[in-house]
C-alpha atoms as a PDB file:
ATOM      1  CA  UNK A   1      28.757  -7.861 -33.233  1.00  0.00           C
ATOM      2  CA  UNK A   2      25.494  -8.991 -31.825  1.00  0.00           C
ATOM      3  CA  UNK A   3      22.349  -6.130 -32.549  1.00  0.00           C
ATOM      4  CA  UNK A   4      20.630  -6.238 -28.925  1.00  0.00           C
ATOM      5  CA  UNK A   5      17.690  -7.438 -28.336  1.00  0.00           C
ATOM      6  CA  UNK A   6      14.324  -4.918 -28.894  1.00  0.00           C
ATOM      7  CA  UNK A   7      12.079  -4.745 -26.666  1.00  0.00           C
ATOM      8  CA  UNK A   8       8.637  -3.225 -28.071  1.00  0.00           C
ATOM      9  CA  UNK A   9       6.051  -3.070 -24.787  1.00  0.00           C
ATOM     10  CA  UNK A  10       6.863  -5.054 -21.298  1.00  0.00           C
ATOM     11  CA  UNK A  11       3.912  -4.492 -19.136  1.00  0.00           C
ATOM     12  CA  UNK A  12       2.046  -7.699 -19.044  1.00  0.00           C
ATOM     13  CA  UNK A  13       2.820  -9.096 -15.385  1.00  0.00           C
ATOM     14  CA  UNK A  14       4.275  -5.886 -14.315  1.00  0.00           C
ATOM     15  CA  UNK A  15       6.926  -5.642 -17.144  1.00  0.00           C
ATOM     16  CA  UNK A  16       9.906  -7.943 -15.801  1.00  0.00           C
ATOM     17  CA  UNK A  17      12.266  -6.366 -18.021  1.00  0.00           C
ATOM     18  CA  UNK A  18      11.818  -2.651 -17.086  1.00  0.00           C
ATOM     19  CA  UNK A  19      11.550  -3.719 -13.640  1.00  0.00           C
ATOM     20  CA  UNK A  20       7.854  -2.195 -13.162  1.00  0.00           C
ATOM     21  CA  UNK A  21       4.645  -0.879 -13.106  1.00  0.00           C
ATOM     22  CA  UNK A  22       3.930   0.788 -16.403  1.00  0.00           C
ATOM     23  CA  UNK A  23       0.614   1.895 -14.835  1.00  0.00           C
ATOM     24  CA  UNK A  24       3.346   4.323 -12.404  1.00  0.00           C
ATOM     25  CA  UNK A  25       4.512   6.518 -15.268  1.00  0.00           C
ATOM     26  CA  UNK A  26       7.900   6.933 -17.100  1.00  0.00           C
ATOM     27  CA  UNK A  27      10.645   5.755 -14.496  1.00  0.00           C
ATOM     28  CA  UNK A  28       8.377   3.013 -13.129  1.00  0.00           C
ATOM     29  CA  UNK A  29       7.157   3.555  -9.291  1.00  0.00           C
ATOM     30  CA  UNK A  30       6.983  -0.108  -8.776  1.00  0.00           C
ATOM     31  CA  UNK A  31      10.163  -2.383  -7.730  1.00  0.00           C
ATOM     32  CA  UNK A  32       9.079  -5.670  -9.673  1.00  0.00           C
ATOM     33  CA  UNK A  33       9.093  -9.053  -6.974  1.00  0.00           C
ATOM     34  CA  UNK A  34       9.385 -11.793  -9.262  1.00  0.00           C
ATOM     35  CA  UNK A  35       6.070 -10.886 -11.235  1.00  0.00           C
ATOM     36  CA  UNK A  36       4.143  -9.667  -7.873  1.00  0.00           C
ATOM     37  CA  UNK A  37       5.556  -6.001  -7.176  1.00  0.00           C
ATOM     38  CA  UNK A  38       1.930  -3.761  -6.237  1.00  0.00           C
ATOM     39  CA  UNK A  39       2.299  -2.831  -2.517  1.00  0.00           C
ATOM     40  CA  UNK A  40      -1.705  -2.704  -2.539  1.00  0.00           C
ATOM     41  CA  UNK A  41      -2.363  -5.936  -3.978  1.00  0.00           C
ATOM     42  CA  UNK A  42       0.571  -7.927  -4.101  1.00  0.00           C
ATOM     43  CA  UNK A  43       1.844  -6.926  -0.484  1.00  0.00           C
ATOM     44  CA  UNK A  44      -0.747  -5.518   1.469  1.00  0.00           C
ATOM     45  CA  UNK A  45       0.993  -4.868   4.766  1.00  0.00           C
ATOM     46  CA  UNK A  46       4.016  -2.714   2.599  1.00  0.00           C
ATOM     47  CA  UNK A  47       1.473  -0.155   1.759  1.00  0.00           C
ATOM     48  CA  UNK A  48      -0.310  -0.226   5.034  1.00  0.00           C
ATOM     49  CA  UNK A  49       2.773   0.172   6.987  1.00  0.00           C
ATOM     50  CA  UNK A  50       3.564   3.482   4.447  1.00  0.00           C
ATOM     51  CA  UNK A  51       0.087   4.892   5.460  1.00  0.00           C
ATOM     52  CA  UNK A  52       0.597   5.018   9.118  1.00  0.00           C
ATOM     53  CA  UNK A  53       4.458   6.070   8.665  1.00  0.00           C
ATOM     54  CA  UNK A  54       3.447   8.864   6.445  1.00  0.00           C
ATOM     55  CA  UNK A  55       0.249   9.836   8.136  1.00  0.00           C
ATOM     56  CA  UNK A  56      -1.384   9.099   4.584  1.00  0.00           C
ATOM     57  CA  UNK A  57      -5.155   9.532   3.979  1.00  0.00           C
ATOM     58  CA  UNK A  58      -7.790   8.238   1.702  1.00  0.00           C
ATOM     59  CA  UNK A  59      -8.626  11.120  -1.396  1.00  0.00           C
ATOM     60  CA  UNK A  60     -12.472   9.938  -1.639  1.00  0.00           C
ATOM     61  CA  UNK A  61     -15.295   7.503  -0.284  1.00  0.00           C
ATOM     62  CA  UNK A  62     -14.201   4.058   0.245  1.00  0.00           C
ATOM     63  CA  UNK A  63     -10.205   4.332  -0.323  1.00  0.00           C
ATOM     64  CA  UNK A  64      -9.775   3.447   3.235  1.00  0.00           C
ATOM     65  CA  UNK A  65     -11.254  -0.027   3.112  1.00  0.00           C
ATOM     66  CA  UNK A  66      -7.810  -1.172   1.389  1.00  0.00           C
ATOM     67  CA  UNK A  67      -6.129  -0.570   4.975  1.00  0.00           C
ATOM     68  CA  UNK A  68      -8.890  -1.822   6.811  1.00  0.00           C
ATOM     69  CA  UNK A  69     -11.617  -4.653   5.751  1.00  0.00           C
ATOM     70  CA  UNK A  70      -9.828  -5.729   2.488  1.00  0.00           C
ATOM     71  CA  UNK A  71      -6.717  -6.400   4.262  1.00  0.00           C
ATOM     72  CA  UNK A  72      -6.900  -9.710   5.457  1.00  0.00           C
ATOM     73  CA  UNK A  73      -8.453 -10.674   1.893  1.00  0.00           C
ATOM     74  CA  UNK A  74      -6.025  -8.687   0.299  1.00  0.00           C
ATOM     75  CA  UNK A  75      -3.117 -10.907   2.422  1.00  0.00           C
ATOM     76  CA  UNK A  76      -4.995 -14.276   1.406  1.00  0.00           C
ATOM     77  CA  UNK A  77      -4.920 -13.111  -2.086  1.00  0.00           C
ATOM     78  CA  UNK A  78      -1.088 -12.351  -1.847  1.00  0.00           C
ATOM     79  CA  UNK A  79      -0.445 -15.383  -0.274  1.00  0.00           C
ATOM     80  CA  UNK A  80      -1.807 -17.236  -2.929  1.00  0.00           C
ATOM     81  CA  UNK A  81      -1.031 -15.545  -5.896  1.00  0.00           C
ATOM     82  CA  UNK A  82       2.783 -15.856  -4.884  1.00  0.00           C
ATOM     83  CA  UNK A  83       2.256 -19.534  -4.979  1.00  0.00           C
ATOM     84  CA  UNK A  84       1.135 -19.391  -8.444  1.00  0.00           C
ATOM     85  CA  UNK A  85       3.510 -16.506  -9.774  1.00  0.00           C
ATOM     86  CA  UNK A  86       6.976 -17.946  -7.963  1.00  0.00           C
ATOM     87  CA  UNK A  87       6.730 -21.271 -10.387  1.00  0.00           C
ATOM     88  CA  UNK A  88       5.714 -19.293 -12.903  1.00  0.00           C
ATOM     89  CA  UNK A  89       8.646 -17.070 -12.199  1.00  0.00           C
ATOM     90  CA  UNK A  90      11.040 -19.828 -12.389  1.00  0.00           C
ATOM     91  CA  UNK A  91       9.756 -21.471 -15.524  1.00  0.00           C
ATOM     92  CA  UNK A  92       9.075 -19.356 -18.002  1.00  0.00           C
ATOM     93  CA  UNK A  93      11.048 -15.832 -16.286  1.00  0.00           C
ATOM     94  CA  UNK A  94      14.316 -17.102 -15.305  1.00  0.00           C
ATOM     95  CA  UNK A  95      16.130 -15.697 -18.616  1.00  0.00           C
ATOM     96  CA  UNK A  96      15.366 -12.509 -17.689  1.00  0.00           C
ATOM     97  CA  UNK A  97      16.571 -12.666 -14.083  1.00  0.00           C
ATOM     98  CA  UNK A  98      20.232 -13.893 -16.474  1.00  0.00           C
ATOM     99  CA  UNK A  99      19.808 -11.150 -18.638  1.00  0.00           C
ATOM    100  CA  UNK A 100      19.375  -8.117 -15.847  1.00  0.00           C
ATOM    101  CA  UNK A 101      22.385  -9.944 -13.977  1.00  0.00           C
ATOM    102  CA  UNK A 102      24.339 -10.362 -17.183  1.00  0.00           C
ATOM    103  CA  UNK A 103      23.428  -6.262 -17.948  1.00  0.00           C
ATOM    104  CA  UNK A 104      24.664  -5.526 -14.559  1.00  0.00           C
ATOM    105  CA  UNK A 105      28.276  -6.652 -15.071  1.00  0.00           C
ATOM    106  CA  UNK A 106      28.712  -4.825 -18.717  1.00  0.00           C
END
């Protein structure tokens, strides 16, 4: 029998193994993208689009730049960073994308 494997923190690049955000709290509020899952940072328009569905509204001074001014810097940022992350992704991530798919069918 083989022991399974132990897994003692996964949070560096959003924690590919738990599938999230460990900054979201126990049960992860992120979806992890291949590396890039933050719907401020990694996909601006996601969290925009949530704002105006949900009639959302910024808590204190400044919060509402991130749906306004930042955004097309915010979408350059993406843009690039996906670039970077997506070789990274399939280099040195692609045994975990086997191992969630290989947990799957157990």
């Amino acid at each position: 029998m083989q022991a399974p494997p132990i897994l003692l923190v996964d949070f560096w690049d959003d924690g590919p193994l738990v599938e999230g955000c460990l900054a979201g709290g126990k049960l992860y509020v992120h979806i992890n993208n291949d590396l890039r899952p933050c719907p401020l940072i990694d996909h601006p328009g996601a969290m925009a689009g949530l704002v105006e569905e949900y009639s959302a509204y910024p808590t204190h001074e400044g919060a509402e730049s991130l749906f306004g001014e930042f955004i097309p810097h915010l979408r350059e940022y993406a843009r690039n960073v996906a670039q970077i992350y997506k070789k990274v992704w399939d280099e040195e991530y692609k045994w975990v994308y086997d191992w969630r798919h290989q947990k799957s069918k157990e």
